[in-house]
Structure formats: structure tokens, C-alpha cells
PDB file of N, CA and C in Angstrom:
ATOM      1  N   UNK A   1     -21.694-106.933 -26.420  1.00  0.00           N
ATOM      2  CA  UNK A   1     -22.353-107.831 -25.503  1.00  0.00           C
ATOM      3  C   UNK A   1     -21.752-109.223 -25.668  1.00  0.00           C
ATOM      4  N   UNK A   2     -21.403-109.978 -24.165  1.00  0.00           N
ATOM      5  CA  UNK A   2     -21.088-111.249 -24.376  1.00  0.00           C
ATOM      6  C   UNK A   2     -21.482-112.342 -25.663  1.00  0.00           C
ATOM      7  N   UNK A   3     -22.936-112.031 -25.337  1.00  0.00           N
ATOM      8  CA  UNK A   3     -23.812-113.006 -26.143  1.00  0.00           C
ATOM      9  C   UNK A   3     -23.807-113.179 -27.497  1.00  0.00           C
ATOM     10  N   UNK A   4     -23.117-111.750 -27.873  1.00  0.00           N
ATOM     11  CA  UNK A   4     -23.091-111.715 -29.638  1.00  0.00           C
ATOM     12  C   UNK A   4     -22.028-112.325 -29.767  1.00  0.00           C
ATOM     13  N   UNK A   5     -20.827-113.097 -29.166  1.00  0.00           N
ATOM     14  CA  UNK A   5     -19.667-113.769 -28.963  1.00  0.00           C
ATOM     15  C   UNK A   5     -20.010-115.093 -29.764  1.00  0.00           C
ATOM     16  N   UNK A   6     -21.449-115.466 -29.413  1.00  0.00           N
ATOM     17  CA  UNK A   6     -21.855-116.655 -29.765  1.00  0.00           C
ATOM     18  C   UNK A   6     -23.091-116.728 -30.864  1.00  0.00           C
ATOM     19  N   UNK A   7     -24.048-115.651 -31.191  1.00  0.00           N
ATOM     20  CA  UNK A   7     -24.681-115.659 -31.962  1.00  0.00           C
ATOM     21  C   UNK A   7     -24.311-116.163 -33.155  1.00  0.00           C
ATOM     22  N   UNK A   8     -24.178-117.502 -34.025  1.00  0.00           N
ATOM     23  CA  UNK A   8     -24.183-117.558 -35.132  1.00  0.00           C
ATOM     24  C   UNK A   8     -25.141-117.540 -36.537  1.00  0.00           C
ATOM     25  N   UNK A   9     -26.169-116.808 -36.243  1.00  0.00           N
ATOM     26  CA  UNK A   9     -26.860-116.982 -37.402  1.00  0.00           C
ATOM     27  C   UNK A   9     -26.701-116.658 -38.799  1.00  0.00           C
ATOM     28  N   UNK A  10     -25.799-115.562 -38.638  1.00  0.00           N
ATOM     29  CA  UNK A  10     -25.914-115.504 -39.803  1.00  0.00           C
ATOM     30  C   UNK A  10     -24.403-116.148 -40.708  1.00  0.00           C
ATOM     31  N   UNK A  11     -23.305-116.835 -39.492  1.00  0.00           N
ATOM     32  CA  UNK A  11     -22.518-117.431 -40.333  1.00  0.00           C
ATOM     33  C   UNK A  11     -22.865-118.458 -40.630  1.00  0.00           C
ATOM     34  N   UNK A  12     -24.050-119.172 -39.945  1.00  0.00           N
ATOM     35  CA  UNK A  12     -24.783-120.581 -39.804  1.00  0.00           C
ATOM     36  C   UNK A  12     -25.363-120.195 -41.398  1.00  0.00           C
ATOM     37  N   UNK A  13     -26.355-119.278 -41.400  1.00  0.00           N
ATOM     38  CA  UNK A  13     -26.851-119.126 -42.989  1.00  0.00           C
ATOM     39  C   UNK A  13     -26.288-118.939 -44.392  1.00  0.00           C
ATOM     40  N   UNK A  14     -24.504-118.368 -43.974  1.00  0.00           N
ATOM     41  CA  UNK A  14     -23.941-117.976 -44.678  1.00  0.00           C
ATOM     42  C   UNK A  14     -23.164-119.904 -45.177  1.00  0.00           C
ATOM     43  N   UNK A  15     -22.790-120.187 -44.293  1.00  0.00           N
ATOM     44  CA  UNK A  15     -21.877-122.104 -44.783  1.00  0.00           C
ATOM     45  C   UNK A  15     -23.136-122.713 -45.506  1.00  0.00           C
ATOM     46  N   UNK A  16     -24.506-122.615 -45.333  1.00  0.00           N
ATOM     47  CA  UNK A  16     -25.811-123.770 -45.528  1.00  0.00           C
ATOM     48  C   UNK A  16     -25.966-123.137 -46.968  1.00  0.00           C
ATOM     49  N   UNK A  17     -25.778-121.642 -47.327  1.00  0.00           N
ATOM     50  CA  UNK A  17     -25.773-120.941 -48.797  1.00  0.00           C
ATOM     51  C   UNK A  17     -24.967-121.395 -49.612  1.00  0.00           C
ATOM     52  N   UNK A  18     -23.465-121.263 -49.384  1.00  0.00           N
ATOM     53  CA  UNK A  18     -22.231-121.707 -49.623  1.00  0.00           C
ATOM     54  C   UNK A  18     -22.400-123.231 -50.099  1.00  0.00           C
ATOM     55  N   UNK A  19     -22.912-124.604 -49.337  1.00  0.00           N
ATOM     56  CA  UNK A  19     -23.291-125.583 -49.311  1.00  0.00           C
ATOM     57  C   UNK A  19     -24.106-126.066 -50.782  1.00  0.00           C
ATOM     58  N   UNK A  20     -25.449-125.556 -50.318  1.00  0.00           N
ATOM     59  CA  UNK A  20     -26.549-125.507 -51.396  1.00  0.00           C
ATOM     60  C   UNK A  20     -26.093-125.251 -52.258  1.00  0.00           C
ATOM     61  N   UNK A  21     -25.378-124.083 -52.900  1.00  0.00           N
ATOM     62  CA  UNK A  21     -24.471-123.332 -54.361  1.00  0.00           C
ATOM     63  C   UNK A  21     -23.790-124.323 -54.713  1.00  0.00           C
ATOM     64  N   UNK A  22     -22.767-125.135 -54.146  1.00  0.00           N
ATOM     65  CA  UNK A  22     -21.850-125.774 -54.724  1.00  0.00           C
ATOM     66  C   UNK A  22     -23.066-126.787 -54.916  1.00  0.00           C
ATOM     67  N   UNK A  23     -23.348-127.210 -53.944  1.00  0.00           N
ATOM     68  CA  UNK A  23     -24.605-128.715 -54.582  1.00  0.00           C
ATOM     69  C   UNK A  23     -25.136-128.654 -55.576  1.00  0.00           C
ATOM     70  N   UNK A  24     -25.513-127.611 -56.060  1.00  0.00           N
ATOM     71  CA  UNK A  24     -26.431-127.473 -56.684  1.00  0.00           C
ATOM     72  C   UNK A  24     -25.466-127.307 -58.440  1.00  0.00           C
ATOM     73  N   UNK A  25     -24.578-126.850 -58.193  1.00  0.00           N
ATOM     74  CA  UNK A  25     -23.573-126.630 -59.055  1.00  0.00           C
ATOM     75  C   UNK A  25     -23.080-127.143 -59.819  1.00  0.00           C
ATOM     76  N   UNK A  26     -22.293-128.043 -58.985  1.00  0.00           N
ATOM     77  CA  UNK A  26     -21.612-129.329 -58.820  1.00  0.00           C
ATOM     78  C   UNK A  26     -21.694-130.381 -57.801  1.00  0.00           C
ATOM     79  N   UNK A  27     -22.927-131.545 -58.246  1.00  0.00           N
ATOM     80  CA  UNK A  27     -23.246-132.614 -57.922  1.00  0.00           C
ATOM     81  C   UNK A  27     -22.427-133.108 -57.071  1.00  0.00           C
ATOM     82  N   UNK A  28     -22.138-134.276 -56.003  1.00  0.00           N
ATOM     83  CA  UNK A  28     -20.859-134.819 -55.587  1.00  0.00           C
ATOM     84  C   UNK A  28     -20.793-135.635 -56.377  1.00  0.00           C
ATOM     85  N   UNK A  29     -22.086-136.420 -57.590  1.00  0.00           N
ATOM     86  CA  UNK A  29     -21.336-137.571 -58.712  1.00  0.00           C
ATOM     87  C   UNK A  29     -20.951-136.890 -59.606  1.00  0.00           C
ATOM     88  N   UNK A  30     -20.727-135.582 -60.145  1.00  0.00           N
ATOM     89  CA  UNK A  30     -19.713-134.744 -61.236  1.00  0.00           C
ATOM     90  C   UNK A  30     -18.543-134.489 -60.663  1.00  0.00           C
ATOM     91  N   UNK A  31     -17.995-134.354 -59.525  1.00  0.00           N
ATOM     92  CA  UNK A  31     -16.832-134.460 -59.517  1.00  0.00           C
ATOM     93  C   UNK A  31     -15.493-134.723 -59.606  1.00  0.00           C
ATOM     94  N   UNK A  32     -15.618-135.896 -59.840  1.00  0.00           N
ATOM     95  CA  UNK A  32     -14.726-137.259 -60.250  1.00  0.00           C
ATOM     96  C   UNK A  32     -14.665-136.435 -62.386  1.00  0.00           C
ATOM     97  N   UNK A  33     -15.134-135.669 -62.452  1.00  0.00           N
ATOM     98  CA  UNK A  33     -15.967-135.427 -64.385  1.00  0.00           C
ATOM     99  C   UNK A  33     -14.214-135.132 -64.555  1.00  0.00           C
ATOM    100  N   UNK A  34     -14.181-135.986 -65.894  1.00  0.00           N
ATOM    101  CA  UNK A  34     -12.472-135.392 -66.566  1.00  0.00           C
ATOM    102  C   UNK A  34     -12.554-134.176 -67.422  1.00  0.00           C
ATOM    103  N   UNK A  35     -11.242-133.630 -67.880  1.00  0.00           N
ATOM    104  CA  UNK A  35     -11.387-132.476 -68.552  1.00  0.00           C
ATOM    105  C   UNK A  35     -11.104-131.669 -68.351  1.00  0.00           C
ATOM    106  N   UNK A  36     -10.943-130.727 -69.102  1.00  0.00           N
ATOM    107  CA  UNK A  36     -10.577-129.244 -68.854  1.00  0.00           C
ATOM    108  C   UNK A  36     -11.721-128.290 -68.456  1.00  0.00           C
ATOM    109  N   UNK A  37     -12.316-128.857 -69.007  1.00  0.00           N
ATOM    110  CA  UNK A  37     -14.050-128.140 -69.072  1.00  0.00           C
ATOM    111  C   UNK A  37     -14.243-128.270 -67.386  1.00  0.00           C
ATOM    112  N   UNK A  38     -14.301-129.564 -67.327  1.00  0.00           N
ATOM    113  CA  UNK A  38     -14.754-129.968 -65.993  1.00  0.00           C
ATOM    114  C   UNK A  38     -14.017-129.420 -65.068  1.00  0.00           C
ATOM    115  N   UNK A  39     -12.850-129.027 -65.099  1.00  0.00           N
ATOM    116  CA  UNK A  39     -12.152-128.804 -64.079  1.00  0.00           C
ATOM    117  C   UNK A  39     -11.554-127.125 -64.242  1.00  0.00           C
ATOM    118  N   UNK A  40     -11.858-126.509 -65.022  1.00  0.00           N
ATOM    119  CA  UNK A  40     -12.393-125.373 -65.661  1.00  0.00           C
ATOM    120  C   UNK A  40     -13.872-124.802 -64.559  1.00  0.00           C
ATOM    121  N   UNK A  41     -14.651-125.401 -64.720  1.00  0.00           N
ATOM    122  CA  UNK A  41     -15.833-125.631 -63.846  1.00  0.00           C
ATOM    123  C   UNK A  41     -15.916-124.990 -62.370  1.00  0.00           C
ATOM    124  N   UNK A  42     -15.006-126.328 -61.681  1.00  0.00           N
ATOM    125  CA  UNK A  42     -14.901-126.572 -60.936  1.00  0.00           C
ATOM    126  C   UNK A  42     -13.781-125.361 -60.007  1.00  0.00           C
ATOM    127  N   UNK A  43     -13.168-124.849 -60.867  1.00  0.00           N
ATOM    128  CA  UNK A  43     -12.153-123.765 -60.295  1.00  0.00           C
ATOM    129  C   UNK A  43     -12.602-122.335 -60.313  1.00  0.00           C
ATOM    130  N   UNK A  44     -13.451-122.578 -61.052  1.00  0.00           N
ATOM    131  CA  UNK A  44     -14.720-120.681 -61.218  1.00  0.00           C
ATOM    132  C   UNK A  44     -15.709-121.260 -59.577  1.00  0.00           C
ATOM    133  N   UNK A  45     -16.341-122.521 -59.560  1.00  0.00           N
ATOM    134  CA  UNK A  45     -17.465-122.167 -58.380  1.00  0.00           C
ATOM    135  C   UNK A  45     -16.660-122.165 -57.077  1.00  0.00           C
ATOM    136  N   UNK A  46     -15.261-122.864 -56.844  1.00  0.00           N
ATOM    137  CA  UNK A  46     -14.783-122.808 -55.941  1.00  0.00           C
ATOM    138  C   UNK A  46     -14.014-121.233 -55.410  1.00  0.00           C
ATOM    139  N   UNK A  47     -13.951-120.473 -56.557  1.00  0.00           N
ATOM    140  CA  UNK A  47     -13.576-119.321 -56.216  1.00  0.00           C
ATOM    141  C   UNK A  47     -14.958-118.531 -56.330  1.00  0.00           C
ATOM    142  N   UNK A  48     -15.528-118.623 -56.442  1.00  0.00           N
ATOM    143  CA  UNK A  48     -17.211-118.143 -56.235  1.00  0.00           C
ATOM    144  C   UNK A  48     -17.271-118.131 -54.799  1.00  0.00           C
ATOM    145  N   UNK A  49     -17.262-119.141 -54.739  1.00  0.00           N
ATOM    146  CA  UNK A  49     -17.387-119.642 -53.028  1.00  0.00           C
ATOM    147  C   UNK A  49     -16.559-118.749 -52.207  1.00  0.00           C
ATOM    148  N   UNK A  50     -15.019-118.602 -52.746  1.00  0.00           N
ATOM    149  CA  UNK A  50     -14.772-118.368 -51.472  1.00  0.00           C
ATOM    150  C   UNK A  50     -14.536-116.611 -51.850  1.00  0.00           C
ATOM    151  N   UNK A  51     -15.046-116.290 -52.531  1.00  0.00           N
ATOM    152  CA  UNK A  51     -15.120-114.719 -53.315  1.00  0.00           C
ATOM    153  C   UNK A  51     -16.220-114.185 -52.000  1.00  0.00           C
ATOM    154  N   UNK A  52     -17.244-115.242 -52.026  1.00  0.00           N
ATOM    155  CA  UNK A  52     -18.445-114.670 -50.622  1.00  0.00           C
ATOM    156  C   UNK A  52     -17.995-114.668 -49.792  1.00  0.00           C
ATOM    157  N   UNK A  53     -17.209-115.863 -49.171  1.00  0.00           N
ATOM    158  CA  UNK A  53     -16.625-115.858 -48.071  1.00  0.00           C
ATOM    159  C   UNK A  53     -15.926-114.305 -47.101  1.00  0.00           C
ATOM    160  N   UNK A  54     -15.076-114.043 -48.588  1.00  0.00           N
ATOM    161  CA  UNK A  54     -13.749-112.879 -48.669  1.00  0.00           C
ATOM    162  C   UNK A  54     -15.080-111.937 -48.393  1.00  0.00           C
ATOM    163  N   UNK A  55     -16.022-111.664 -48.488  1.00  0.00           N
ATOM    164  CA  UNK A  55     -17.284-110.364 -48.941  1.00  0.00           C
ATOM    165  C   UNK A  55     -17.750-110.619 -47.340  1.00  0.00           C
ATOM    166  N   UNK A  56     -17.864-111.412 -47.276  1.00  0.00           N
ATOM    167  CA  UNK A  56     -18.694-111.535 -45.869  1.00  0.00           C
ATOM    168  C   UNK A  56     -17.417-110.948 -44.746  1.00  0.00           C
ATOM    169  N   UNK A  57     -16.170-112.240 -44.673  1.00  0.00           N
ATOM    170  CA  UNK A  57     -15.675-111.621 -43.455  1.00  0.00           C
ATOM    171  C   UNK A  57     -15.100-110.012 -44.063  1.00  0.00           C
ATOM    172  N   UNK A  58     -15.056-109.838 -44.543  1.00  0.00           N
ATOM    173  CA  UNK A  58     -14.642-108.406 -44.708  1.00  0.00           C
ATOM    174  C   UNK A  58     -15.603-106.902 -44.266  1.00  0.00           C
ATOM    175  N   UNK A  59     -16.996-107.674 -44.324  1.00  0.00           N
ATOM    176  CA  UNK A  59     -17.852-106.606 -43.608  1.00  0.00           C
ATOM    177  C   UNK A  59     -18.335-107.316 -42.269  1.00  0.00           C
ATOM    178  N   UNK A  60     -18.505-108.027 -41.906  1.00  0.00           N
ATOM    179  CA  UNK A  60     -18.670-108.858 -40.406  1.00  0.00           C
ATOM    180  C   UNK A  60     -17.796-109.362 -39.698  1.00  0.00           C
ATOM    181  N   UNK A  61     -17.497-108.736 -38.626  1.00  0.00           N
ATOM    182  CA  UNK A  61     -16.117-109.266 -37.811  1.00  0.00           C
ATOM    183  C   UNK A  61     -16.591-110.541 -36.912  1.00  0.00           C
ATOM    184  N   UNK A  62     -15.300-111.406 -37.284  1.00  0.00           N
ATOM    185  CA  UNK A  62     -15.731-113.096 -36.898  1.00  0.00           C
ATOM    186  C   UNK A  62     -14.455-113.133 -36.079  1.00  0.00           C
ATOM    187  N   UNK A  63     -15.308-113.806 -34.659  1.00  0.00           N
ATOM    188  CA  UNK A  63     -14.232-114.034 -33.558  1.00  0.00           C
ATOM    189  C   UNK A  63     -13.744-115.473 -34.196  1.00  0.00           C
ATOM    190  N   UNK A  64     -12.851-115.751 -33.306  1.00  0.00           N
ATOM    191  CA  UNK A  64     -12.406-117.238 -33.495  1.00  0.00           C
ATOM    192  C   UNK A  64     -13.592-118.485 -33.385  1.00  0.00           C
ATOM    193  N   UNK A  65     -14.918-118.183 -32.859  1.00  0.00           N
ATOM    194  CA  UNK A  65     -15.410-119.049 -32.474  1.00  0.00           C
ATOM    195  C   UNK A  65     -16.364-118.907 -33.541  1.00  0.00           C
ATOM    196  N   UNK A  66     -16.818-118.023 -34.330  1.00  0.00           N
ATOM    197  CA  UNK A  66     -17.552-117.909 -35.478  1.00  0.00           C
ATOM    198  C   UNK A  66     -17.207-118.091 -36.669  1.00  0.00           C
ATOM    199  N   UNK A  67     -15.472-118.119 -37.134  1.00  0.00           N
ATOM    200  CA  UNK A  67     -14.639-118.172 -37.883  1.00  0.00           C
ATOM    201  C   UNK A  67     -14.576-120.282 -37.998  1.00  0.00           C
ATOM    202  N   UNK A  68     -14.711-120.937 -36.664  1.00  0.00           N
ATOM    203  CA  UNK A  68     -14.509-122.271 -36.606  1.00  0.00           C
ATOM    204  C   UNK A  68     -15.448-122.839 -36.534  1.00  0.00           C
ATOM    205  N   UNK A  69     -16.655-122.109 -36.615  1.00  0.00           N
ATOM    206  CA  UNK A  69     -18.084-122.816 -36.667  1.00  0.00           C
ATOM    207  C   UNK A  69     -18.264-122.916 -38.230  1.00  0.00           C
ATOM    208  N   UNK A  70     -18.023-121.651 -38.961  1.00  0.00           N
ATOM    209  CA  UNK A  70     -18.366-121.600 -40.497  1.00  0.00           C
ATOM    210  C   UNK A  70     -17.498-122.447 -41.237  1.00  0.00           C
ATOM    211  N   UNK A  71     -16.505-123.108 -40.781  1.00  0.00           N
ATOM    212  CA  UNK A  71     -15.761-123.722 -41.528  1.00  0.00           C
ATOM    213  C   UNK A  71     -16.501-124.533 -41.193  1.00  0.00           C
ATOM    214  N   UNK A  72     -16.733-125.341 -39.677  1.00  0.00           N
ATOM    215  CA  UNK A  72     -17.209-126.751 -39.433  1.00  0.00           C
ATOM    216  C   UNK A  72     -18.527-127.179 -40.309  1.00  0.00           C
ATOM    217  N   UNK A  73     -19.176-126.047 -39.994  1.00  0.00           N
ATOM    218  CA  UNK A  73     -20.258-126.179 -40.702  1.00  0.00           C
ATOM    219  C   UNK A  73     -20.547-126.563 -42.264  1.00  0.00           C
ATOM    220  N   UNK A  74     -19.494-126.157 -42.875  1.00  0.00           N
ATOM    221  CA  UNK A  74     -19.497-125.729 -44.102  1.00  0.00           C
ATOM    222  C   UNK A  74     -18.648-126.978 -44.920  1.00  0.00           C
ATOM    223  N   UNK A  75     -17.885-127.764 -43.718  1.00  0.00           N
ATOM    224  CA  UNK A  75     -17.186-129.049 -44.165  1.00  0.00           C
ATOM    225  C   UNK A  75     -18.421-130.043 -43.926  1.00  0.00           C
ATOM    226  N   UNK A  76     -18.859-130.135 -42.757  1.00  0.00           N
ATOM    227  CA  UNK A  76     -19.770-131.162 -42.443  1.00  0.00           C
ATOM    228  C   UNK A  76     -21.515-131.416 -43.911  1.00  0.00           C
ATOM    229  N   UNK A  77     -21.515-130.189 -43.872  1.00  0.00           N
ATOM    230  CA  UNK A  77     -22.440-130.205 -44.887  1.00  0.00           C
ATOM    231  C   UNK A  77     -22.336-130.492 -46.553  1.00  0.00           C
ATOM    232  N   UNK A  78     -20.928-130.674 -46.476  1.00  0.00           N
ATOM    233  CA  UNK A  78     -20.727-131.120 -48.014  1.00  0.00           C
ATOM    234  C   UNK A  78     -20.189-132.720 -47.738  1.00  0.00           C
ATOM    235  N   UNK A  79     -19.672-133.373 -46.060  1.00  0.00           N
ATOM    236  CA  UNK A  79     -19.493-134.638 -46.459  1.00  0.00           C
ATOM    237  C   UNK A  79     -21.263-135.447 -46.254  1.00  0.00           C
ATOM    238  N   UNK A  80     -22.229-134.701 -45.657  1.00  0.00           N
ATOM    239  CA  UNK A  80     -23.446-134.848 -45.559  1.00  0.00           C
ATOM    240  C   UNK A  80     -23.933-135.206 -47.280  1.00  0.00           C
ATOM    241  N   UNK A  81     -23.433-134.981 -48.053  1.00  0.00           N
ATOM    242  CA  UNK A  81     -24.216-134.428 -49.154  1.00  0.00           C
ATOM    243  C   UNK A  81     -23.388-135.161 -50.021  1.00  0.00           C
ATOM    244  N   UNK A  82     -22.265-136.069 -49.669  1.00  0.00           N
ATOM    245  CA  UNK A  82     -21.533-137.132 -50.487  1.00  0.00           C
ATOM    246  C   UNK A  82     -20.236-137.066 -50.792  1.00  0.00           C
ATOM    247  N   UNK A  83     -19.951-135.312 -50.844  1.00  0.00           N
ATOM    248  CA  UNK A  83     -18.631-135.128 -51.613  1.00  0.00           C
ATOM    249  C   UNK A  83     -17.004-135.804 -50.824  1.00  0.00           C
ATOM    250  N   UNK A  84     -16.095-136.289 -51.790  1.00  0.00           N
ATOM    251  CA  UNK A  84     -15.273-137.076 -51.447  1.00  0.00           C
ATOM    252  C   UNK A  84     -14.049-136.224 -50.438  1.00  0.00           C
ATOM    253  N   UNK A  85     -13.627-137.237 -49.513  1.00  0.00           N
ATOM    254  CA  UNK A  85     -13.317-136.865 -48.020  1.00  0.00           C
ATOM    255  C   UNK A  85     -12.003-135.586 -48.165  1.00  0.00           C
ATOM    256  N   UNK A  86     -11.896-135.608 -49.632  1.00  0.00           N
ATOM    257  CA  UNK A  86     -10.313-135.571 -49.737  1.00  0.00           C
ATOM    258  C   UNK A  86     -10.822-133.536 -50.381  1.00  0.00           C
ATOM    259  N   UNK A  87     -11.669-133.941 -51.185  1.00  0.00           N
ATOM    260  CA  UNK A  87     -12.646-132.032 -51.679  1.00  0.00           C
ATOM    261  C   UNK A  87     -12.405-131.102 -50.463  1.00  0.00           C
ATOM    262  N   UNK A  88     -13.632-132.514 -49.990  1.00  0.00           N
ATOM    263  CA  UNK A  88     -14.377-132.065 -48.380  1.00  0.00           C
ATOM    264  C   UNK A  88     -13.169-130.991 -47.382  1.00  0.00           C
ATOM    265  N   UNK A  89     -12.198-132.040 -46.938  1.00  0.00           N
ATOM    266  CA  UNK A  89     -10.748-131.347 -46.240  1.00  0.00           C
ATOM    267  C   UNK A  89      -9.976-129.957 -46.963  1.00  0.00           C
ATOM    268  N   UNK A  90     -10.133-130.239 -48.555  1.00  0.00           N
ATOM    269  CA  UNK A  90      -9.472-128.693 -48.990  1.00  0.00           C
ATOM    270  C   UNK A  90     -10.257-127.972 -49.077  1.00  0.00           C
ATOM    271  N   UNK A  91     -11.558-127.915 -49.432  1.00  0.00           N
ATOM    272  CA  UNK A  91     -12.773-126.374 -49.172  1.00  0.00           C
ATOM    273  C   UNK A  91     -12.880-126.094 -48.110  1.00  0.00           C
ATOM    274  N   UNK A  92     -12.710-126.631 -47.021  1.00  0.00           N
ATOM    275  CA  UNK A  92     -12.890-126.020 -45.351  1.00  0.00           C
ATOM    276  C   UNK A  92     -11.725-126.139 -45.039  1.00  0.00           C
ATOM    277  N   UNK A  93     -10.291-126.312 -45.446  1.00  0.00           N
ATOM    278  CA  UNK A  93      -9.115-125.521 -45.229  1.00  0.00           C
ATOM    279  C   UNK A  93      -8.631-123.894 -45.755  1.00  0.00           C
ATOM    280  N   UNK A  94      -9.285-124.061 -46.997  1.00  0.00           N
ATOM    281  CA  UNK A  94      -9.156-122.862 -47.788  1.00  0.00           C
ATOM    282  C   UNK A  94      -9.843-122.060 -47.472  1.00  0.00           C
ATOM    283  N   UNK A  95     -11.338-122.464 -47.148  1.00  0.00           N
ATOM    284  CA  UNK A  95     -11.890-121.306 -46.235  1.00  0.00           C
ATOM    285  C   UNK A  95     -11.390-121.010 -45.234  1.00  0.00           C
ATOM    286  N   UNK A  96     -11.242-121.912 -44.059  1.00  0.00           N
ATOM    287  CA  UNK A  96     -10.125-121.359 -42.846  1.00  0.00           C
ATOM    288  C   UNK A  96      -9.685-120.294 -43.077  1.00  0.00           C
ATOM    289  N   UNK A  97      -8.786-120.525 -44.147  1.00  0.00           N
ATOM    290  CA  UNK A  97      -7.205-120.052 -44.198  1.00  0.00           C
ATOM    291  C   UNK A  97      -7.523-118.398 -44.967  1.00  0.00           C
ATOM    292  N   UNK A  98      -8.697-118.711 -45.489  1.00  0.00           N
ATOM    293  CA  UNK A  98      -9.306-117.324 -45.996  1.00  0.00           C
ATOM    294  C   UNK A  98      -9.575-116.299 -44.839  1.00  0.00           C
ATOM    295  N   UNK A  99     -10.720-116.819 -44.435  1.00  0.00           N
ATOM    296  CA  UNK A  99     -11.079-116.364 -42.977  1.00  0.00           C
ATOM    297  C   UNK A  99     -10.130-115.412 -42.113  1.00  0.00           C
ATOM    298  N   UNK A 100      -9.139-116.291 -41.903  1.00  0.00           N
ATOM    299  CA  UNK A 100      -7.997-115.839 -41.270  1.00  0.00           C
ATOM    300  C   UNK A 100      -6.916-114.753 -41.722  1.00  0.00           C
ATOM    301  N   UNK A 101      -6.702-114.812 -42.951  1.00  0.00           N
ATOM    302  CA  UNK A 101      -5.963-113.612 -43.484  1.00  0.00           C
ATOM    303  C   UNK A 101      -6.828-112.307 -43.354  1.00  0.00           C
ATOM    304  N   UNK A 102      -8.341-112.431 -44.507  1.00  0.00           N
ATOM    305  CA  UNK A 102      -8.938-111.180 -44.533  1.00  0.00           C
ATOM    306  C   UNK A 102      -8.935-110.788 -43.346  1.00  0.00           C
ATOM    307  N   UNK A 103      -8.877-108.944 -43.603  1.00  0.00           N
ATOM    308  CA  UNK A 103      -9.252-108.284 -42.592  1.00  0.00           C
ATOM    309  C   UNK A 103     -10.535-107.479 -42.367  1.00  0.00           C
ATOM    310  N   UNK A 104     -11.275-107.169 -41.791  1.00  0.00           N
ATOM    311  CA  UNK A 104     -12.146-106.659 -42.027  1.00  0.00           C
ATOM    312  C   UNK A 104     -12.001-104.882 -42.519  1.00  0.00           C
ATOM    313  N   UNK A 105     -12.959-104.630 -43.812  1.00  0.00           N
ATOM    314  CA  UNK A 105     -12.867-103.433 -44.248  1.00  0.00           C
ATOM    315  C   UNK A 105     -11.698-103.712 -45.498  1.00  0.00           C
ATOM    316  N   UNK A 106     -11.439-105.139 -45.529  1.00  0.00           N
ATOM    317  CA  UNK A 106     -10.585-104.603 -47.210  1.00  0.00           C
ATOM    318  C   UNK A 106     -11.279-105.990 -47.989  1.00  0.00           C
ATOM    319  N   UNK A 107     -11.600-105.500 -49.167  1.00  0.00           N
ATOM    320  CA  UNK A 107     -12.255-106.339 -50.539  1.00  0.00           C
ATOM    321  C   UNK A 107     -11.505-106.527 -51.668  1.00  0.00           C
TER     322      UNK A 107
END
């Protein structure tokens, strides 16, 4: 059906999850944190993140227009929430770029 072309709910629920996790995770004032530890950290939740991502489009097929909402969404809500412009641009590229390779049906 046309209409499911545009239904986003559940990629809408899936970026606001994604969002919350990292917030909650990693603060936007811990980011800037030095270290190995810290940045140790920071390279496990970001592949967390996009580990769901890979889980999701792989069982839900995302047109182009659901594929560019979850990114938008999913950028806008972390510069909402403080994180610096420069994070912000590589987590919603990398998701993109995730998005776009997986295929659906391989994990």
C-alpha cells in the first residue's frame, strides 16, 4: 500500500531509542572526557548504536524516504540535546552509510 511508503513509526521510535541510549550513556558534557577509558567508552556505545541500527534494517525494509527520516531524526535529536556539531555530523553519516549497505535478511 502507498501509505506504508510513509508510515514512520516505528523508525521514528527506533532514532528517539537510539537518542535516549546514547544520552543517557554518554552525556554531551562527557564527551570532550580524555583517555583511553573514555574513548574506549565511547567506541563500544557507538557501535551499540549502530549494531541496532544493522538489526533493524536488516529485518524491516526502509525505502529511501524512511532510511532519510531515521537519520534526520536521529541527527536532530542529539544536536537538540547539546552534542557537538562535529559528533552530531559523524553518527548520522555512519548511520546513513549503514542503512545503505545492509541488506535486508543478512545480520
Amino acid at each position: 500500500m502507498i501509505l506504508d511508503w510513509f508510515d514512520t513509526k516505528d523508525v521514528d521510535a527506533l532514532a528517539d531509542r537510539l537518542a535516549s541510549d546514547l544520552v543517557k550513556r554518554v552525556p554531551p558534557s562527557n564527551v570532550d572526557a580524555q583517555g583511553k577509558k573514555a574513548a574506549a567508552k565511547q567506541h563500544k556505545i557507538r557501535e551499540a548504536i549502530l549494531r541496532q541500527v544493522r538489526d533493524f534494517t536488516s529485518k524491516h525494509p526502509l525505502n529511501v524516504y524512511k532510511k532519510a527520516r531515521l537519520a534526520n531524526r536521529f541527527k536532530w535529536a542529539l544536536r537538540e540535546a547539546g552534542y557537538p556539531q562535529v559528533l552530531v555530523d559523524e553518527m548520522a553519516f555512519e548511520l546513513a552509510t549503514l542503512m545503505a549497505t545492509t541488506k535486508r535478511g543478512s545480520t
